[in-house]
Protein backbone atom coordinates (compact mmCIF):
# COMPACT_ATOMS: atom_id res chain seq x y z
CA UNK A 1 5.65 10.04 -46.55
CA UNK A 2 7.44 11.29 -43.31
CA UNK A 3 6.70 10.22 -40.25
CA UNK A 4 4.90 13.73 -39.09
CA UNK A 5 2.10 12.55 -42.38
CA UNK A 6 1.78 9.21 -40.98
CA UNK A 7 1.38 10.12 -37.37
CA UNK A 8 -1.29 12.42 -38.83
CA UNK A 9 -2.75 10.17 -41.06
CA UNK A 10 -3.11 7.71 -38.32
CA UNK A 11 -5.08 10.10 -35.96
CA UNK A 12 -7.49 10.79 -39.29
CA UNK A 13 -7.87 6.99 -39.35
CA UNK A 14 -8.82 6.58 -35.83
CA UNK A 15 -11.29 9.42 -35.79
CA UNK A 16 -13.46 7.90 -38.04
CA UNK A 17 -13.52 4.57 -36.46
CA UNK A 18 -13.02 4.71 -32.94
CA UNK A 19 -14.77 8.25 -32.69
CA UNK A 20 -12.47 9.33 -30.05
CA UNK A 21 -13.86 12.35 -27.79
CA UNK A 22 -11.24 14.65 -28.35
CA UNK A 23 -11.71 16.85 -31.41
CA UNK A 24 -7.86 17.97 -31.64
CA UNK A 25 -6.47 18.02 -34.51
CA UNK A 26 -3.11 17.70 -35.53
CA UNK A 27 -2.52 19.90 -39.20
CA UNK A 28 0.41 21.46 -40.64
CA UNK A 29 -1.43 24.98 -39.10
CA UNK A 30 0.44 24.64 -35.80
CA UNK A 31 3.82 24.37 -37.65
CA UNK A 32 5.40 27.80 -38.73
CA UNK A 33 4.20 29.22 -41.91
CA UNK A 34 7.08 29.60 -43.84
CA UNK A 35 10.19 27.76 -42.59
CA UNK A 36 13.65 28.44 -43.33
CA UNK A 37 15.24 27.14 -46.21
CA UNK A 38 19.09 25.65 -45.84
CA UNK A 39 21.53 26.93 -47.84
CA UNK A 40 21.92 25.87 -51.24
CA UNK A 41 25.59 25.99 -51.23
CA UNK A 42 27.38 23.00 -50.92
CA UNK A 43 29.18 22.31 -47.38
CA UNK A 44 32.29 20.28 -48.22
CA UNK A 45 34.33 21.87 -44.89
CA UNK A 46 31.29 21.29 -42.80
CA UNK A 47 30.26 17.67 -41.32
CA UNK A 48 26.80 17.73 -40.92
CA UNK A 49 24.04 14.93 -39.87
CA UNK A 50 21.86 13.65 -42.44
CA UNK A 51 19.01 15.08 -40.54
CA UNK A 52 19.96 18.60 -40.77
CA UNK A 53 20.22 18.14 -44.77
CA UNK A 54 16.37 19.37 -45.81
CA UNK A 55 13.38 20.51 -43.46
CA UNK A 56 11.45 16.94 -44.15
CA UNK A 57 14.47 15.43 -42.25
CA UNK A 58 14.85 17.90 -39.63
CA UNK A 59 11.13 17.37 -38.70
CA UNK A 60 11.38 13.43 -38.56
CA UNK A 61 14.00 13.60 -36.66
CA UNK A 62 11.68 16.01 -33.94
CA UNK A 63 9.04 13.73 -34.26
CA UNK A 64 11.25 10.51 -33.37
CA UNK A 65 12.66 12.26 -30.68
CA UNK A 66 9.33 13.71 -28.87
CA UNK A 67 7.87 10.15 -29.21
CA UNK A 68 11.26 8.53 -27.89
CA UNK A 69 11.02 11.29 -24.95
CA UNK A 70 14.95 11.32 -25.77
CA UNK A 71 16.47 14.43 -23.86
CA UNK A 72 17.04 16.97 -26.93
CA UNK A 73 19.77 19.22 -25.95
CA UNK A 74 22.41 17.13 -27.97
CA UNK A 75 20.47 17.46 -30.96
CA UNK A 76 20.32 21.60 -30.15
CA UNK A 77 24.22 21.32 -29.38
CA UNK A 78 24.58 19.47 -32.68
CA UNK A 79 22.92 22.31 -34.34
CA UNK A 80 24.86 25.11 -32.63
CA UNK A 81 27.97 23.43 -33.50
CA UNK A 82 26.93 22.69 -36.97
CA UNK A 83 26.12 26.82 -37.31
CA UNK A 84 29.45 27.24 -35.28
CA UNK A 85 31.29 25.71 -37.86
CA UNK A 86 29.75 27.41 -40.84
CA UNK A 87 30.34 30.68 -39.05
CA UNK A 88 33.96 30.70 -37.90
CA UNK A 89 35.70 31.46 -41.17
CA UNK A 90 32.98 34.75 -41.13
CA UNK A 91 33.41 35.15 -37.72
CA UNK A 92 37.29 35.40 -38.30
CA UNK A 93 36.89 37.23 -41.38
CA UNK A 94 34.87 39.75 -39.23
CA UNK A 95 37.69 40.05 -37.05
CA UNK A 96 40.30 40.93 -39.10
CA UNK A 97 38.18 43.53 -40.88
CA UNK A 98 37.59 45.23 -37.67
CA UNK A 99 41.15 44.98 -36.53
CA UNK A 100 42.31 46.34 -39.72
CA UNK A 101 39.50 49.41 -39.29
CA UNK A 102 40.89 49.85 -35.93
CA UNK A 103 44.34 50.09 -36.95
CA UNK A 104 43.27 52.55 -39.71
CA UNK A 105 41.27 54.58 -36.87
CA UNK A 106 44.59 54.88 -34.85
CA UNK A 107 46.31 56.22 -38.30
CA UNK A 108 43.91 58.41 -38.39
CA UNK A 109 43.66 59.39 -35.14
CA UNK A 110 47.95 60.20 -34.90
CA UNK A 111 48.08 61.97 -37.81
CA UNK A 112 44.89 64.10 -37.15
CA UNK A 113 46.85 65.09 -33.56
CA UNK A 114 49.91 66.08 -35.79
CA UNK A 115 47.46 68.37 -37.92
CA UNK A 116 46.03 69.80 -35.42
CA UNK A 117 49.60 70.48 -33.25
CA UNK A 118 50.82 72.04 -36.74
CA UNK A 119 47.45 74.33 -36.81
CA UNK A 120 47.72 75.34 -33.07
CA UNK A 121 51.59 76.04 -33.39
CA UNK A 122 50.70 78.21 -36.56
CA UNK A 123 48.38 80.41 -35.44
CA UNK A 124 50.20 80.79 -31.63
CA UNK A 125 53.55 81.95 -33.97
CA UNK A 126 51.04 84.36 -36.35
CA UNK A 127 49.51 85.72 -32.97
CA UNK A 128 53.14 86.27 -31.29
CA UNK A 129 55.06 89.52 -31.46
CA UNK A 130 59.02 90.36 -30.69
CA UNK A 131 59.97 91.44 -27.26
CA UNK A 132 61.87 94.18 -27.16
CA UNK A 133 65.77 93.53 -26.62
CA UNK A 134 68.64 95.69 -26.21
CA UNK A 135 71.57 93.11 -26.56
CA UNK A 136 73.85 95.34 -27.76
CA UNK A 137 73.22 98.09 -25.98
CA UNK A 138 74.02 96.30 -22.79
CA UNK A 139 76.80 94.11 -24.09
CA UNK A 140 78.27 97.75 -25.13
CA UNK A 141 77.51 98.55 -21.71
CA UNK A 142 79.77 95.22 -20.26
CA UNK A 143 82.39 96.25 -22.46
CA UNK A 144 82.64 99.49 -21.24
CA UNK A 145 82.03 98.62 -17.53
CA UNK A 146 85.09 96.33 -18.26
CA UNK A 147 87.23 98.86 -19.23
CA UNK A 148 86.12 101.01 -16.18
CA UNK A 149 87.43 98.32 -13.90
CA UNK A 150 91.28 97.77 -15.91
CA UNK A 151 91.85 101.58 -16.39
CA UNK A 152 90.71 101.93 -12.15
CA UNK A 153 93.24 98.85 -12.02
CA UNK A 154 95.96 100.49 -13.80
CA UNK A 155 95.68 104.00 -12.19
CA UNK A 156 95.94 102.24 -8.76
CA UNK A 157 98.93 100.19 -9.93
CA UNK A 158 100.53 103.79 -11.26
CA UNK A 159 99.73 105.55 -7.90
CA UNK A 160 101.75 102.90 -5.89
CA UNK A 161 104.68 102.05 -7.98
CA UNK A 162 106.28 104.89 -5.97
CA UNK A 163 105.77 103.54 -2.84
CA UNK A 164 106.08 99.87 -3.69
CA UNK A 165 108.36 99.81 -6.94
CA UNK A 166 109.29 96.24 -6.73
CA UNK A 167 105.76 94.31 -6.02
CA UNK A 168 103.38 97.37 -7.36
CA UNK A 169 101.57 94.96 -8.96
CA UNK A 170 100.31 92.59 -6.21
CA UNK A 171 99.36 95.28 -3.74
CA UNK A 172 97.46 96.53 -6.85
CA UNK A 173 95.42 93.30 -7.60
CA UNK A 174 94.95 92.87 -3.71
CA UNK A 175 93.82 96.74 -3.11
CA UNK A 176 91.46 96.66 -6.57
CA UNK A 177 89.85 93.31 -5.68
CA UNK A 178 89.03 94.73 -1.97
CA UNK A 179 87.89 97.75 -3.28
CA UNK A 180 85.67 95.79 -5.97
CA UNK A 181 84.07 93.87 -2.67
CA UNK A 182 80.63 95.69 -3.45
CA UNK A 183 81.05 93.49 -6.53
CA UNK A 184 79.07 90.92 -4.91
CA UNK A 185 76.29 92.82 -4.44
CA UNK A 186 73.84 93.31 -6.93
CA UNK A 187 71.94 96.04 -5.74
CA UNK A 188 72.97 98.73 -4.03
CA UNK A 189 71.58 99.24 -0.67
CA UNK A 190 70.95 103.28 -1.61
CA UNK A 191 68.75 101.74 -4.28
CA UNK A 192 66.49 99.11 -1.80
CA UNK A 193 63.73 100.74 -0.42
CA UNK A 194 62.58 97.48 1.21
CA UNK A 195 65.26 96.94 3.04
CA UNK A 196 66.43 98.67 6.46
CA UNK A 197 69.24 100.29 6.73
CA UNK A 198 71.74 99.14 8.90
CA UNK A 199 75.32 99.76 10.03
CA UNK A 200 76.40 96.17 9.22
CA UNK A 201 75.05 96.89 5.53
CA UNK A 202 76.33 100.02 5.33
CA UNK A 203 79.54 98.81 6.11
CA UNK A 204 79.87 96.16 3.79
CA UNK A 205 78.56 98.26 0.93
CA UNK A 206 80.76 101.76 1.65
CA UNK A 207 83.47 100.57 4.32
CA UNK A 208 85.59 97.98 2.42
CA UNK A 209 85.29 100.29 -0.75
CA UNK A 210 86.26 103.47 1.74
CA UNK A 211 89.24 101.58 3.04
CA UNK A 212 90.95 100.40 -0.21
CA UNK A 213 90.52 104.76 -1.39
CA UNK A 214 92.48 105.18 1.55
CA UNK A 215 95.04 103.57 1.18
CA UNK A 216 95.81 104.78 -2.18
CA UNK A 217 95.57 108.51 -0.62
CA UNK A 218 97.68 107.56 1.62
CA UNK A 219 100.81 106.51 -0.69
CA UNK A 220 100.35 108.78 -2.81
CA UNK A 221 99.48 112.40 -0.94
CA UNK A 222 103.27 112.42 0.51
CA UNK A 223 104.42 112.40 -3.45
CA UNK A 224 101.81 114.67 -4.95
CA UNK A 225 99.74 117.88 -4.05
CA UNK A 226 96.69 116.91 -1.84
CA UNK A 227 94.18 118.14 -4.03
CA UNK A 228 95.43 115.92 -6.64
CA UNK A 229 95.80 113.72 -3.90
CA UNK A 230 91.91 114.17 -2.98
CA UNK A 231 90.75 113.82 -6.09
CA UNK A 232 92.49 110.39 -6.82
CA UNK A 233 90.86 109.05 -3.03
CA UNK A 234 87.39 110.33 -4.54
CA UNK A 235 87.64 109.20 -8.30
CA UNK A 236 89.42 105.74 -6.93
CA UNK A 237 86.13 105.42 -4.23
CA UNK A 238 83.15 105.67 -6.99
CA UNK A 239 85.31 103.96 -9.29
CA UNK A 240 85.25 101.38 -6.48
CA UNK A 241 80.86 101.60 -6.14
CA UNK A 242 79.99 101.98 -9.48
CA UNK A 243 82.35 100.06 -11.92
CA UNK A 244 81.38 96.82 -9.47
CA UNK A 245 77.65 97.41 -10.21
CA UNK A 246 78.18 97.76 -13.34
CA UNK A 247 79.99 95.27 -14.19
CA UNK A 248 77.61 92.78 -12.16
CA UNK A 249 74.28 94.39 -13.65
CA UNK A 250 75.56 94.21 -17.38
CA UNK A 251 76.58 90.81 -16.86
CA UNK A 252 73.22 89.59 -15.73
CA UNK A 253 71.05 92.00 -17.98
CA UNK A 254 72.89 90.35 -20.97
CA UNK A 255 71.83 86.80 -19.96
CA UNK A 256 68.18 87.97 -19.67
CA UNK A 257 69.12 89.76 -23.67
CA UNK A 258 71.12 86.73 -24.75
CA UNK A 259 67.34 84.33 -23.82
CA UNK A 260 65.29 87.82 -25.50
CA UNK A 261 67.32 87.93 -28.83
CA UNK A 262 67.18 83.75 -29.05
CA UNK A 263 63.88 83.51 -28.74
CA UNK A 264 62.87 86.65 -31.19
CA UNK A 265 65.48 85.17 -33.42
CA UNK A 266 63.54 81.53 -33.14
CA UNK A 267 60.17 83.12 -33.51
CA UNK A 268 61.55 84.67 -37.16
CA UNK A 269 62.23 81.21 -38.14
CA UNK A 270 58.87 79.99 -36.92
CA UNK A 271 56.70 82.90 -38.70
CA UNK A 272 58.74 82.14 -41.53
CA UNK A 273 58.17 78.56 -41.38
CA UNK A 274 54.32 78.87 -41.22
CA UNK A 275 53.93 80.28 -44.91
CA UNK A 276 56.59 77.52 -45.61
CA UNK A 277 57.39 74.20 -44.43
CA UNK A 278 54.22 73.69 -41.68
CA UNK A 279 51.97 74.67 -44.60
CA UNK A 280 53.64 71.81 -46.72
CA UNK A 281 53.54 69.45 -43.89
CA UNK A 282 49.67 70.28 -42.81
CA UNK A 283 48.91 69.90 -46.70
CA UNK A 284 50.73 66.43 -46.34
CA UNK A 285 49.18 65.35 -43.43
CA UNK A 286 45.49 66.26 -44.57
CA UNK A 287 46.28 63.88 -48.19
CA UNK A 288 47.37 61.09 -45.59
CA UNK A 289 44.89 61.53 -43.40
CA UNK A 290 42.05 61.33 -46.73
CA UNK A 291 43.75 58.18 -47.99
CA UNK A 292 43.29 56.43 -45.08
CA UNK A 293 39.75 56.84 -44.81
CA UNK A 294 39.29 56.15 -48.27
CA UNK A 295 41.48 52.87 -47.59
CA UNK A 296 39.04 52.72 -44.62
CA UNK A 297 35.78 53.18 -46.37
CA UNK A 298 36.84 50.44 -48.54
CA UNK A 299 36.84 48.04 -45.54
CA UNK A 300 33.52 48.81 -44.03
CA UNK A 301 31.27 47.47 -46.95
CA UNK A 302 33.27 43.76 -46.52
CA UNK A 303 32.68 44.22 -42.67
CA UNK A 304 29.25 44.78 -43.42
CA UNK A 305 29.23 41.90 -45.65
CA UNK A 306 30.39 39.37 -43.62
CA UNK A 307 27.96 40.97 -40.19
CA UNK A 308 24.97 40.26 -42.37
CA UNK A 309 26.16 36.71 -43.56
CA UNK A 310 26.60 35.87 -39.47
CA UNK A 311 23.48 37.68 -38.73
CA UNK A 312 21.62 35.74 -41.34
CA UNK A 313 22.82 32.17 -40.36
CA UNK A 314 22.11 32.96 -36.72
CA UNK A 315 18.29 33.63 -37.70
CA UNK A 316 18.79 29.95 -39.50
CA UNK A 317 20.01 28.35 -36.65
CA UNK A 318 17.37 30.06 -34.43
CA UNK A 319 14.27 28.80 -37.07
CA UNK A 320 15.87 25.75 -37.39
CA UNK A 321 15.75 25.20 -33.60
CA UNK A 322 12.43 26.61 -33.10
CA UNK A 323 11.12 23.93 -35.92
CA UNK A 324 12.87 21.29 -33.98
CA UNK A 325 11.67 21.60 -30.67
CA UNK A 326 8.10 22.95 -31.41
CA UNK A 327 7.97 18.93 -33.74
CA UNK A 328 9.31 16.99 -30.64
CA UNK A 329 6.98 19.09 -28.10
CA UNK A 330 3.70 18.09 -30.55
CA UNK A 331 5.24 14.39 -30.92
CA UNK A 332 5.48 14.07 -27.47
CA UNK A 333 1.85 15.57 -26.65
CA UNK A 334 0.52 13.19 -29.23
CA UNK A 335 2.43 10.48 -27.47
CA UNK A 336 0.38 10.54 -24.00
CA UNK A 337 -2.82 9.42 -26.61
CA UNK A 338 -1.01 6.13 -28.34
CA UNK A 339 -0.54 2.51 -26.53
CA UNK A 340 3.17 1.37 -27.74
CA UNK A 341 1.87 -0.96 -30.43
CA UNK A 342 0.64 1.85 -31.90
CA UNK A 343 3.51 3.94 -31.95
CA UNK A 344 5.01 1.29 -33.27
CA UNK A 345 3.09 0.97 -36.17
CA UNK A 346 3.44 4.58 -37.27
CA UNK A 347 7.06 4.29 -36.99
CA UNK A 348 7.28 1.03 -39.04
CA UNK A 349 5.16 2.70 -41.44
C-alpha cells in the first residue's frame, strides 16, 4: 500500500468516527487520468533515483515531500537532469544530422549557382552576334601607309644627295621626321568642326609640314626644271599631311580590329562550346546536384527520428513533473488537517 492509499485510507477512517465537518474528499479523481508510463528500456548509462523508477514511487515520494513541506525544486532539478541525461546522446545525434543537412544544403546551393552561371552564359552566347571587323582591310591599310612614308623618305633622300652628297642621309631623316610633325596629331584640324580655328593650330598642322617642302624645293629647283621642281614641293607637302594621318589612324583603327576580331573569334569558341562542353558540364552538374538531395532526403527521416524521440521524452518529463508537484501540493493541503502524531502514524504505516 503506498503512502497516498494510507493517507486516504486514514481520512475514510476518521470520517466515520470523528464525523469531521468537512466533506472533502481525497480520491484518485483529482490525480490525472492517465499518467505517463516510463520507458521500458533499460537505463544502464543513466543514474537515476529509486523514486523515479515506476509512478507508485514517484507519487510517494510527492506525498513525503508535501507533508515534510521540504522545498521541491531539487527533486524537479533531479528530474530535469535525469531527462537531460537520457536526451543528450539524441540531442547530439540531432545535431549532427542537421549539420550534415546543412552541409548538403551548401552543396547544393554551389553547385545550383554553377548551373545556373552555365545556363545564363549559354543563352547570353546563343543571343550574341559578330561585330563587324575589317582587320585586314586596315592592317592592309598600315602596310601601305608604311610604305607611303619610306618611298616619301627615299625620294627626299634622292632629291638632296646633290646638294649634300656626303651626309644625304641625316638631313633626310631630320627633314622627313619634321615634315611627319602632323604625325602627332590624330585628327586633322580641316576635319574638327568643334574646334576653332586658330593661327597657332594652323600652324602646327600646315607650317612645320610647309617648311620641310621647302626646303626640298629649294635644293633641288637650282638642279632641275621648276615645274618638276614644283611638283616635288607639292607631292613632298601632302605626302607630308596625309601619309602622317595615315599612318597614325591605321595604327589605332587596328587596335580597336585586333579587340573586334578577338572577341568574335572567342565568341566562335563559346557558341561552339554551348552544344558541347557547357551542355556536358550542366548535364553533370544537374546528376550532382540530384544525388545530393537524394543523399539529403536520406538524412531527414533520422532527423525526424531522433526530433520526435526528444519531443516525446520532454512530454515525459513535463507529466512526470506535473504528477509530482500536483501529489506534494494535495499532501501538503491535507497536512494543515493532521496533528503530528498523526502524520506519523500514516507514515509508519
Amino acid at each position: 500500500m503506498t503512502i497516498l492509499d494510507k493517507l486516504q485510507a486514514f481520512f475514510s477512517k476518521e470520517n466515520k468516527e470523528e464525523s469531521l465537518e468537512t466533506d472533502t474528499v481525497f480520491t484518485q479523481e483529482i490525480l490525472p487520468e492517465e499518467l505517463p508510463k516510463l520507458s521500458q528500456e533499460p537505463i544502464a548509462e543513466v543514474n537515476f533515483p529509486h523514486w523515479l523508477a515506476n509512478e507508485e514511487a514517484l507519487r510517494d515520494e510527492g506525498v513525503l515531500f508535501g507533508l515534510s513541506e521540504a522545498n521541491m525544486d531539487d527533486k524537479l532539478q533531479i528530474i530535469s537532469a535525469y531527462f537531460n541525461q537520457k536526451t543528450a546522446k539524441l540531442q547530439k545525434t540531432k545535431e549532427e544530422l542537421a549539420e550534415k543537412i546543412g552541409e548538403l544544403n551548401l552543396f547544393i546551393e554551389k553547385k545550383h549557382n554553377e548551373l545556373q552561371a552555365i545556363i545564363q552564359k549559354s543563352e547570353a552566347t546563343t543571343a550574341a552576334d559578330f561585330q563587324d571587323e575589317q582587320l585586314w582591310r586596315v592592317a592592309i591599310g598600315l602596310l601601305i601607309s608604311l610604305g607611303m612614308c619610306f618611298g616619301n623618305y627615299f625620294l627626299i633622300d634622292q632629291s638632296l644627295q646633290i646638294s649634300f652628297p656626303e651626309s644625304h642621309r641625316y638631313i633626310s631623316w631630320g627633314v622627313f621626321l619634321t615634315g611627319m610633325f602632323s604625325l602627332y596629331n590624330p585628327l586633322s584640324v580641316l576635319h574638327q568642326s568643334e574646334q576653332k580655328l586658330t593661327w597657332k593650330s594652323l600652324l602646327e598642322e600646315f607650317g612645320v609640314p610647309f617648311a620641310a617642302s621647302l626646303f626640298v624645293f629649294v635644293q633641288v629647283v637650282e638642279n632641275q626644271a621648276i615645274y618638276k621642281a614644283i611638283a616635288l614641293f607639292v607631292f613632298v607637302f601632302f605626302m607630308f599631311m596625309v601619309s602622317g594621318k595615315i599612318l597614325l589612324s591605321s595604327i589605332t583603327k587596328l587596335k580597336t580590329e585586333w579587340r573586334l576580331f578577338a572577341k568574335n573569334n572567342t565568341l566562335k569558341g563559346d557558341k561552339k562550346a554551348v552544344s558541347t562542353t557547357w551542355t556536358t558540364d550542366k548535364n553533370k552538374l544537374e546528376d550532382e546536384i540530384e544525388a545530393l538531395r537524394i543523399k539529403k532526403w536520406k538524412i531527414v527521416p533520422e532527423l525526424n527520428h531522433a526530433e520526435g524521440e526528444i519531443n516525446a521524452l520532454l512530454s515525459q518529463k513535463e507529466t512526470l513533473i506535473g504528477l509530482f508537484v500536483s501529489e506534494y501540493n494535495l499532501a501538503k493541503a491535507y497536512k494543515n488537517k493532521l496533528s503530528k502524531s498523526q502524520i506519523s502514524n500514516i507514515l509508519e504505516k
